[in-house]
PDB file of N, CA and C in Angstrom:
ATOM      1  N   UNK A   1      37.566  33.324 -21.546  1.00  0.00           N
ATOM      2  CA  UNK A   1      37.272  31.944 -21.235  1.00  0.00           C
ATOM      3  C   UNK A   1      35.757  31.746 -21.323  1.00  0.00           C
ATOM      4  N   UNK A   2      35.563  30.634 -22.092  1.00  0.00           N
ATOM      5  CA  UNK A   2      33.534  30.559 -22.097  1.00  0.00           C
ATOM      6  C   UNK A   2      33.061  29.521 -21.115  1.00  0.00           C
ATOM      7  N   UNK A   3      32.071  29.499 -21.154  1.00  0.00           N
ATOM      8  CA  UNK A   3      31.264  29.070 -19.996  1.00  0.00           C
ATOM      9  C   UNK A   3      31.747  27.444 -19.612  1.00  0.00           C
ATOM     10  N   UNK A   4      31.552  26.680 -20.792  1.00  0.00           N
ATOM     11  CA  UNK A   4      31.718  25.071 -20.947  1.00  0.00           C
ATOM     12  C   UNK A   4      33.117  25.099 -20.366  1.00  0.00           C
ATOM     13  N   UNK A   5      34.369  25.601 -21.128  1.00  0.00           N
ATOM     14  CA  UNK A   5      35.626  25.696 -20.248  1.00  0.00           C
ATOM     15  C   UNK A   5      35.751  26.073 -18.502  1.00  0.00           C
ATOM     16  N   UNK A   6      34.849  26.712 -17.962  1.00  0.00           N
ATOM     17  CA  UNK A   6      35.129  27.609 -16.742  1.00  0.00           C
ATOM     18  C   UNK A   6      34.107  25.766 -16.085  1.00  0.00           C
ATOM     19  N   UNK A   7      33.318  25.511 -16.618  1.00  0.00           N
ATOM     20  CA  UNK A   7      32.400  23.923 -15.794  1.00  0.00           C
ATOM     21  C   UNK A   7      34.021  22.843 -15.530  1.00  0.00           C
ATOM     22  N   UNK A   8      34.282  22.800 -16.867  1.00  0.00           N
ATOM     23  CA  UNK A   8      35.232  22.245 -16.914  1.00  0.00           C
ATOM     24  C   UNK A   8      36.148  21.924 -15.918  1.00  0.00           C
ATOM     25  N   UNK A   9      36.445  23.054 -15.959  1.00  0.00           N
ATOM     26  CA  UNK A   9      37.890  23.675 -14.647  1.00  0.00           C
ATOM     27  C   UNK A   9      37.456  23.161 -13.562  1.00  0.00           C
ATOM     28  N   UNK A  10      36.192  23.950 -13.224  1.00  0.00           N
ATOM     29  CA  UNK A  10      35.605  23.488 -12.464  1.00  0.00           C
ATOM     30  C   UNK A  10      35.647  22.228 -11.350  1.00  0.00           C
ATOM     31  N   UNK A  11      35.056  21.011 -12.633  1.00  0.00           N
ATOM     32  CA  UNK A  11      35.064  19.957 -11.779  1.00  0.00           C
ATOM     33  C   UNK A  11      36.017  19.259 -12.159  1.00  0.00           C
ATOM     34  N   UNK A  12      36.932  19.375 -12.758  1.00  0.00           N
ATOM     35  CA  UNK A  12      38.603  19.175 -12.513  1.00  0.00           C
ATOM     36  C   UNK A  12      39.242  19.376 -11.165  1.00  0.00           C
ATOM     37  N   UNK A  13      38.909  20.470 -10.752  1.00  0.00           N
ATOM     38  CA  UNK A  13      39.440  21.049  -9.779  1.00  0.00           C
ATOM     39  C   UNK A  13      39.121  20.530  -8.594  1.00  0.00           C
ATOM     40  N   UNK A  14      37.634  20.199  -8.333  1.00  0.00           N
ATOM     41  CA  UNK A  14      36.677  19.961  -7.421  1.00  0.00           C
ATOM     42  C   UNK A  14      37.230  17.920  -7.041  1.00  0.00           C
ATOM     43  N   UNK A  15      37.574  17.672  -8.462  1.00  0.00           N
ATOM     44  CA  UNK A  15      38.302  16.396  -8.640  1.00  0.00           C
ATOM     45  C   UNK A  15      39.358  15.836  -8.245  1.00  0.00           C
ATOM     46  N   UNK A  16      40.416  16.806  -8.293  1.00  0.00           N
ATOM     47  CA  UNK A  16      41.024  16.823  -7.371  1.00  0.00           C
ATOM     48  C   UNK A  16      41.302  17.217  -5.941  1.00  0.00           C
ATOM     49  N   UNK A  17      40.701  18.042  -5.977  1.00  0.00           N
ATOM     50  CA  UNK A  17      40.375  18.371  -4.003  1.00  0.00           C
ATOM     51  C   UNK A  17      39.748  16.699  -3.575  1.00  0.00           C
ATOM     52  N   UNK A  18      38.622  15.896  -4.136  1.00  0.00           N
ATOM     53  CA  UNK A  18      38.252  15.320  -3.562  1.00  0.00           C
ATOM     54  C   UNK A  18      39.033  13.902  -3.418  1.00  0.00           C
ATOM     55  N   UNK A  19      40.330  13.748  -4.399  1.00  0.00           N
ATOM     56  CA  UNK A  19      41.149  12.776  -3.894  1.00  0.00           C
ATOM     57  C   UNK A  19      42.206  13.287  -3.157  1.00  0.00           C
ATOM     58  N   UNK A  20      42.355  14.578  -2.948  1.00  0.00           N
ATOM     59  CA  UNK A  20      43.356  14.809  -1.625  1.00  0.00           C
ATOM     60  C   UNK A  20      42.760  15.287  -0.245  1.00  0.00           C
ATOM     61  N   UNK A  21      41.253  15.239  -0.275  1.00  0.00           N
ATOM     62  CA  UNK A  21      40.720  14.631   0.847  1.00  0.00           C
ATOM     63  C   UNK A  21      40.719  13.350   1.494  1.00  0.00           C
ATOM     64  N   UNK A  22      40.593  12.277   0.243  1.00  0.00           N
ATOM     65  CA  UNK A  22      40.549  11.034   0.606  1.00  0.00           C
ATOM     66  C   UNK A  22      42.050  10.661   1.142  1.00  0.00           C
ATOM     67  N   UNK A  23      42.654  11.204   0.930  1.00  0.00           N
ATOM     68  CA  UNK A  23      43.914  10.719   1.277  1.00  0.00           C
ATOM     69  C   UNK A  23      44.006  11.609   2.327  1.00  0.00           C
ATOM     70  N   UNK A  24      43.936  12.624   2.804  1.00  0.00           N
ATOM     71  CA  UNK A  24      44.326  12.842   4.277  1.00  0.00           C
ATOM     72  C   UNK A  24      43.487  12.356   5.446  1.00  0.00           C
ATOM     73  N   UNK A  25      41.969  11.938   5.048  1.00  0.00           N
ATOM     74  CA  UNK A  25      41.317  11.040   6.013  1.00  0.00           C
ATOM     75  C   UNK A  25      41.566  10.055   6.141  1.00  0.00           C
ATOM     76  N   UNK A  26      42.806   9.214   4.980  1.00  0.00           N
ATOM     77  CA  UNK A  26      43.056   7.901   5.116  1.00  0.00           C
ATOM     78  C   UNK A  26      44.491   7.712   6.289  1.00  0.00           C
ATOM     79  N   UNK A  27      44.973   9.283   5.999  1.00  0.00           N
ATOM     80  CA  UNK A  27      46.240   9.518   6.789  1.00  0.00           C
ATOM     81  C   UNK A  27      46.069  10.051   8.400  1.00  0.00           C
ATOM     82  N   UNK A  28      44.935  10.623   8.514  1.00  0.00           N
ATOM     83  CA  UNK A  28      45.213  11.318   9.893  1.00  0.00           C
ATOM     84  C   UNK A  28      44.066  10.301  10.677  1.00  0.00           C
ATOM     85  N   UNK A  29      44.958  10.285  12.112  1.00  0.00           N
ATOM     86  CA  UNK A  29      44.491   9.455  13.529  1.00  0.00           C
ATOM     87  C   UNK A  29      43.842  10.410  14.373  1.00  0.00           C
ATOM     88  N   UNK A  30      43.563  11.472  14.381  1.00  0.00           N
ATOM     89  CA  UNK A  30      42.843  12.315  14.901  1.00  0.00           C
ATOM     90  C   UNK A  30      41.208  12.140  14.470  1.00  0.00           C
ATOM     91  N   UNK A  31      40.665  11.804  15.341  1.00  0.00           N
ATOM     92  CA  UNK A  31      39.087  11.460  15.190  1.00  0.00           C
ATOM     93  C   UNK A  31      38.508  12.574  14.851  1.00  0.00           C
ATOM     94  N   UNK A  32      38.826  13.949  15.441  1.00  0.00           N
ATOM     95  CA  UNK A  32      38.079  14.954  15.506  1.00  0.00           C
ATOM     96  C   UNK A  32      38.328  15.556  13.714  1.00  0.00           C
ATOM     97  N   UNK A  33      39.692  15.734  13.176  1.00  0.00           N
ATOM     98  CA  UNK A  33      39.931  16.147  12.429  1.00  0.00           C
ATOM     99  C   UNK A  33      38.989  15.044  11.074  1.00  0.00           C
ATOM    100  N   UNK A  34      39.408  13.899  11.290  1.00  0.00           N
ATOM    101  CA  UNK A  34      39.254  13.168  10.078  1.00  0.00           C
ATOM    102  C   UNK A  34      37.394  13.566  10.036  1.00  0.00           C
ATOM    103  N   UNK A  35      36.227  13.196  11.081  1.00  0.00           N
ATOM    104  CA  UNK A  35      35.014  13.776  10.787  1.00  0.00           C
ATOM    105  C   UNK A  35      35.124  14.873  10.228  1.00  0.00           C
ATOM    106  N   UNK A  36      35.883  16.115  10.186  1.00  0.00           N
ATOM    107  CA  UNK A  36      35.530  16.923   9.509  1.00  0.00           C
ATOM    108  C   UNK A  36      36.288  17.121   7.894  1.00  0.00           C
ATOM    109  N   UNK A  37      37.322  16.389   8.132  1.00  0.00           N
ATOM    110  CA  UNK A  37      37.600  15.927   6.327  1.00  0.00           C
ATOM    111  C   UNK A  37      36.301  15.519   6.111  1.00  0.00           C
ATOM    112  N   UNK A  38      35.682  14.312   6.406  1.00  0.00           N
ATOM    113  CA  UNK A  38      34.147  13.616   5.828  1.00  0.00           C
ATOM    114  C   UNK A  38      33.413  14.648   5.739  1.00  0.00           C
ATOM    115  N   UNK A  39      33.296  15.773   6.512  1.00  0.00           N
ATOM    116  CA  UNK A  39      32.176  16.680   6.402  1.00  0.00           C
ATOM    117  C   UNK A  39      32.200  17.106   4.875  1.00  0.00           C
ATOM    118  N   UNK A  40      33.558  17.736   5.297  1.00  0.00           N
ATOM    119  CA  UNK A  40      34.239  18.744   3.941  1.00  0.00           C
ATOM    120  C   UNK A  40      34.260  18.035   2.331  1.00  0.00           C
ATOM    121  N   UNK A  41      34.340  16.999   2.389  1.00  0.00           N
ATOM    122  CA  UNK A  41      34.490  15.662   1.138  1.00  0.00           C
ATOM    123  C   UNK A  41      33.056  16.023   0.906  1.00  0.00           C
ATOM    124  N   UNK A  42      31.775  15.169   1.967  1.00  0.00           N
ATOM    125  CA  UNK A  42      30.264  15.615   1.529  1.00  0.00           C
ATOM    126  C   UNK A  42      29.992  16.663   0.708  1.00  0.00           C
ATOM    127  N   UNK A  43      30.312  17.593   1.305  1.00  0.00           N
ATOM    128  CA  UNK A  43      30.059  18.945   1.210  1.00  0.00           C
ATOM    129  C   UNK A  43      30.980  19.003  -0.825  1.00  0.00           C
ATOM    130  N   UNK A  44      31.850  18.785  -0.890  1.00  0.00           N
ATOM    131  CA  UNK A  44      32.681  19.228  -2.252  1.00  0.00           C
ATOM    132  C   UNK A  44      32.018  17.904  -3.239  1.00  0.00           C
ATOM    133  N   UNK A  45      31.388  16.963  -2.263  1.00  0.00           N
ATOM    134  CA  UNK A  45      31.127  15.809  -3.330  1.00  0.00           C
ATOM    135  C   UNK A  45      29.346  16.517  -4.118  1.00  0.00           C
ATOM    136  N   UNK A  46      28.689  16.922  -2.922  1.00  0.00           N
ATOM    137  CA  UNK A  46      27.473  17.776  -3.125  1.00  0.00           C
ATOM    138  C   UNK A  46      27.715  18.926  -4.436  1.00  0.00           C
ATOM    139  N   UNK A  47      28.844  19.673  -4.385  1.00  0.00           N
ATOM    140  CA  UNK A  47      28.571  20.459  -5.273  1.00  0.00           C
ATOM    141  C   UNK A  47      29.662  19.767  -6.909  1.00  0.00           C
ATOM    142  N   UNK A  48      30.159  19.070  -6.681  1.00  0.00           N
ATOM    143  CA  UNK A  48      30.433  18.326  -7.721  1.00  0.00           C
ATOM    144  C   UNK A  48      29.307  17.563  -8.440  1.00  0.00           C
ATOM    145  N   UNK A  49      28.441  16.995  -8.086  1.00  0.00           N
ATOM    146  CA  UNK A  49      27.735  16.438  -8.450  1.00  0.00           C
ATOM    147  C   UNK A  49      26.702  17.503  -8.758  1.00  0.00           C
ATOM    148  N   UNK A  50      26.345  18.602  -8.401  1.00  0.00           N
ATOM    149  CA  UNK A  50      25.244  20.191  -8.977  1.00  0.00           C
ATOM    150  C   UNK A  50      25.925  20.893 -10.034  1.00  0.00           C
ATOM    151  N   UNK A  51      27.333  20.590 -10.242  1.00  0.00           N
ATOM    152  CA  UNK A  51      28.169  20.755 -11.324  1.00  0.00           C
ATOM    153  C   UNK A  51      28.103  19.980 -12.562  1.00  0.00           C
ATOM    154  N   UNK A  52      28.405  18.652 -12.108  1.00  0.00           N
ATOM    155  CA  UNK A  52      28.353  17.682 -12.866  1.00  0.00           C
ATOM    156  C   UNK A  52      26.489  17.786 -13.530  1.00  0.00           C
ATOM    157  N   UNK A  53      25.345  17.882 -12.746  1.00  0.00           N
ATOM    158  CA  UNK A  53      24.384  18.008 -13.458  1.00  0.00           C
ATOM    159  C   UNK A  53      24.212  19.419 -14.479  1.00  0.00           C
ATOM    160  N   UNK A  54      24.779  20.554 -13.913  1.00  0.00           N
ATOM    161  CA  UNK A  54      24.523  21.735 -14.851  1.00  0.00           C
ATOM    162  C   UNK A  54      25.537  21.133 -16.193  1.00  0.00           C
ATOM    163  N   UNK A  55      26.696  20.649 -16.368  1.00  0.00           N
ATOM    164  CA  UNK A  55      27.177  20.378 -17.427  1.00  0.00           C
ATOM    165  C   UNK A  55      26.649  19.115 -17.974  1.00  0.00           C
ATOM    166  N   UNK A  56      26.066  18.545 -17.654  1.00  0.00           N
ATOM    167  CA  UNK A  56      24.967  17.296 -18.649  1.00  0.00           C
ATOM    168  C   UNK A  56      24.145  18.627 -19.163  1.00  0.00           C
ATOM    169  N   UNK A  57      23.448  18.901 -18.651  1.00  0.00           N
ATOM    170  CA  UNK A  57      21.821  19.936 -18.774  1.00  0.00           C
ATOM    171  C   UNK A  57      22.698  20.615 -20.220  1.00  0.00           C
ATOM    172  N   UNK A  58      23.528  21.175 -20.348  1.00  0.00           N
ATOM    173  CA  UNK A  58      24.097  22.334 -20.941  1.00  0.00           C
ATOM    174  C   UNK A  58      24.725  21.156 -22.495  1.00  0.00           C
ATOM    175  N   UNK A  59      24.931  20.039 -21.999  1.00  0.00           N
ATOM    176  CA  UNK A  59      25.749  19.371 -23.088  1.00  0.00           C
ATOM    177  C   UNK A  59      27.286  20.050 -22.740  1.00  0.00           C
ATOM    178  N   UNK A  60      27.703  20.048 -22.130  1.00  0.00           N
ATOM    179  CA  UNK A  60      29.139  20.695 -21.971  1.00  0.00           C
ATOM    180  C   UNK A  60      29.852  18.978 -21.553  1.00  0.00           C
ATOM    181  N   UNK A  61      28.988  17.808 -21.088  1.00  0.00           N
ATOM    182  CA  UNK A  61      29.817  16.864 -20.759  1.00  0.00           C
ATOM    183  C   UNK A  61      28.715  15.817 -21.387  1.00  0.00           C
ATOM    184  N   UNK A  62      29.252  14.485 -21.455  1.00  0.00           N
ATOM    185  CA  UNK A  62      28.085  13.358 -22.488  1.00  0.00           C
ATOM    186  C   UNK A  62      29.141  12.201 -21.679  1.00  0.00           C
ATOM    187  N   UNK A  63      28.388  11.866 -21.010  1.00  0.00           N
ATOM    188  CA  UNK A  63      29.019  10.740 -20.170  1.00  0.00           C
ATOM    189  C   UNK A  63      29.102   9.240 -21.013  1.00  0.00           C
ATOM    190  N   UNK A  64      30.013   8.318 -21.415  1.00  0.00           N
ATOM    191  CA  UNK A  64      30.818   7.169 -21.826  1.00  0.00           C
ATOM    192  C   UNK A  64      29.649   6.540 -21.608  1.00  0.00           C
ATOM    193  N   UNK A  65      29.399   5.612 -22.708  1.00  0.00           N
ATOM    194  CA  UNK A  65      28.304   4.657 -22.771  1.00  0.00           C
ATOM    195  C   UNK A  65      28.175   3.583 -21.518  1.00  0.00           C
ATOM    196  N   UNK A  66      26.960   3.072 -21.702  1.00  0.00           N
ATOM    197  CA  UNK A  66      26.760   2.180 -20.274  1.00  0.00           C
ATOM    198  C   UNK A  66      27.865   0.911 -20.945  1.00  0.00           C
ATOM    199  N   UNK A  67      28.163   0.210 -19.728  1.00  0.00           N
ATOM    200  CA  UNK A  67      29.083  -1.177 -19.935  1.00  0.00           C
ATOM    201  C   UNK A  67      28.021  -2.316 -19.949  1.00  0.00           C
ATOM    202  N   UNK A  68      28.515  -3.011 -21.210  1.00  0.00           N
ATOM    203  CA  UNK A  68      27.127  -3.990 -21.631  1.00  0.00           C
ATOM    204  C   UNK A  68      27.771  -5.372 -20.347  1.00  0.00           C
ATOM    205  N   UNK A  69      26.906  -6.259 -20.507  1.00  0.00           N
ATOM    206  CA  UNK A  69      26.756  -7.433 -19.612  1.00  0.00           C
ATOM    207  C   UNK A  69      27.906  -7.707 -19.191  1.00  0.00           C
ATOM    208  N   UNK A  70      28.305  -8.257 -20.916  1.00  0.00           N
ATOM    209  CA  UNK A  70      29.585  -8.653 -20.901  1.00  0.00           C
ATOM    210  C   UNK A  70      30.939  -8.008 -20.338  1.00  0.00           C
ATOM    211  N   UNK A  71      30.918  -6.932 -20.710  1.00  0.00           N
ATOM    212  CA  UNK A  71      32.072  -6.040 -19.978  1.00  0.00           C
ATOM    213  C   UNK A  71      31.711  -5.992 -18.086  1.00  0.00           C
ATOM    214  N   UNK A  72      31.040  -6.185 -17.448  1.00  0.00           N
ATOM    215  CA  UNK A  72      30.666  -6.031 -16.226  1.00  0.00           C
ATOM    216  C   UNK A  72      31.287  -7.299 -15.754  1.00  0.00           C
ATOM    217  N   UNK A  73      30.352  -8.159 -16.080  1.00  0.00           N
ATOM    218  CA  UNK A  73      30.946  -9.983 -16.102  1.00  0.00           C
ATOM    219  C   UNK A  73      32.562  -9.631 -16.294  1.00  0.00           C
ATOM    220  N   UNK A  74      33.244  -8.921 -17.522  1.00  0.00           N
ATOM    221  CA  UNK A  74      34.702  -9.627 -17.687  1.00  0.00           C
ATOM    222  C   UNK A  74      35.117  -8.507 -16.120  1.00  0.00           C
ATOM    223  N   UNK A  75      35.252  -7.655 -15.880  1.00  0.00           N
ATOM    224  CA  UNK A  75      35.555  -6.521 -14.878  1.00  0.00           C
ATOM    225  C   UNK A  75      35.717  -7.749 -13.250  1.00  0.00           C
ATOM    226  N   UNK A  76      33.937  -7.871 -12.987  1.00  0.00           N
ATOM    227  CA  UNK A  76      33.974  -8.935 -12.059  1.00  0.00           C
ATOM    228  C   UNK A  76      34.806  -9.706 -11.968  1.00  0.00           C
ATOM    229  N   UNK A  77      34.995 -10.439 -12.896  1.00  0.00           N
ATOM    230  CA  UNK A  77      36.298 -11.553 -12.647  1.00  0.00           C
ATOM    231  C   UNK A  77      37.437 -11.016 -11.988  1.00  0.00           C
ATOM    232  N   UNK A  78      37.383 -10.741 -13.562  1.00  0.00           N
ATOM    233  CA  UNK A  78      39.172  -9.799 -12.876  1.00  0.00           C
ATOM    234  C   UNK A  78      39.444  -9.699 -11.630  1.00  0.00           C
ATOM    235  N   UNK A  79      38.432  -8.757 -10.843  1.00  0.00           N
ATOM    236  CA  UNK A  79      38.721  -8.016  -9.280  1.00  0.00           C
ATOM    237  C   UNK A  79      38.369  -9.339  -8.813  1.00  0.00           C
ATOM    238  N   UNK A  80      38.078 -10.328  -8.998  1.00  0.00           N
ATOM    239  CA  UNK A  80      37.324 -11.527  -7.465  1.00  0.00           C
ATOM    240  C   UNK A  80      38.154 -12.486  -7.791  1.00  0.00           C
ATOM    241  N   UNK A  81      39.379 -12.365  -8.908  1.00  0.00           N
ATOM    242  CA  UNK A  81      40.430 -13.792  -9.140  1.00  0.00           C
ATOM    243  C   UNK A  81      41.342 -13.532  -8.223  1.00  0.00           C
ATOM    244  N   UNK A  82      42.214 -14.446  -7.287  1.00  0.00           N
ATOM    245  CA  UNK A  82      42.681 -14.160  -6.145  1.00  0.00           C
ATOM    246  C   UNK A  82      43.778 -14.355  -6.314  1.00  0.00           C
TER     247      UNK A  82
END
């Protein structure tokens, strides 16, 4: 397995941990527990994102062009039509 594949996995992986965090802090009534989901989310969002920069640096990832005016404007609508 080479390097770009193993980043990959990586923050795939890290990607999903961090939406089945969000969903058990959205699920549990325990105060004590859910702060430390938030801890734990920080903490996996921190190294996702030191991931996510070593695979820019490396070219292993080339992130989707910016969204011009227009596409922002049509998006807006959408979500604020009631």
């Amino acid at each position: 397995m080479d390097e770009k594949t193993m980043v990959a996995d990586t923050l795939a992986g890290i990607n999903s941990e961090l939406v089945r965090m969000g969903e058990m802090i959205n699920q549990t009534e325990n105060p004590q527990l859910k702060s430390l989901l938030k801890q734990m989310r920080n903490q996996c969002e921190a190294s996702q994102e030191e991931i996510y920069q070593i695979a820019r640096s490396k070219q292993y990832y080339v992130p989707a062009a910016k969204a011009t005016a227009e596409e922002i404007q049509h998006v807006r609508s959408v979500l604020t039509q009631g």
